[in-house]
Protein backbone atom coordinates (compact mmCIF):
# COMPACT_ATOMS: atom_id res chain seq x y z
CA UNK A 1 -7.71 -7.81 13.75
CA UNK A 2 -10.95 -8.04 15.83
CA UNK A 3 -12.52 -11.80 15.38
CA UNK A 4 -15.86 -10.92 16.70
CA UNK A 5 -17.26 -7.89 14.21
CA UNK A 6 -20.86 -6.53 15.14
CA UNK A 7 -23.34 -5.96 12.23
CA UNK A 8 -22.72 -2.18 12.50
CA UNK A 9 -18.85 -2.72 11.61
CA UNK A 10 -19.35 -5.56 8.67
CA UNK A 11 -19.84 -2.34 5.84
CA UNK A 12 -16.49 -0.42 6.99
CA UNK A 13 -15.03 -3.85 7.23
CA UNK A 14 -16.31 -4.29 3.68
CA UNK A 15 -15.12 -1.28 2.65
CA UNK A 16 -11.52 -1.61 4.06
CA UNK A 17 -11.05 -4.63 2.54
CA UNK A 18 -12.00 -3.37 -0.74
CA UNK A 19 -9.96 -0.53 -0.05
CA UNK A 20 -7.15 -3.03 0.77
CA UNK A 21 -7.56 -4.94 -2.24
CA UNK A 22 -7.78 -1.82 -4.82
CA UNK A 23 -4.34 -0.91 -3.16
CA UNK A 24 -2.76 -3.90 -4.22
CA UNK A 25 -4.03 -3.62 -7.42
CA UNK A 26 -2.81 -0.33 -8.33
CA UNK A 27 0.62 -1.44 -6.66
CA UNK A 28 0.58 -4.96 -8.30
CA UNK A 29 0.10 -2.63 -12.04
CA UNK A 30 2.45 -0.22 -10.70
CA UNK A 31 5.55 -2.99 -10.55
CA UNK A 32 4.10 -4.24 -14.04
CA UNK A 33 3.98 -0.87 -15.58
CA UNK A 34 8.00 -0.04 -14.68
């Protein structure tokens, strides 16, 4: 991972981690659900 993000990359940075995140999510329910 890149330490020093310019202003232009914080949004996609946002949005990968959010991205990132919602993965888990729908793996953590995944493991739940079977």
């Amino acid at each position: 991972m890149r330490l020093k993000i310019p202003n232009i990359d914080r949004v996609g940075l946002v949005l990968d981690i959010s991205r990132v995140l919602a993965d888990r999510g729908v793996n953590i329910v995944s493991m739940e659900v079977e």
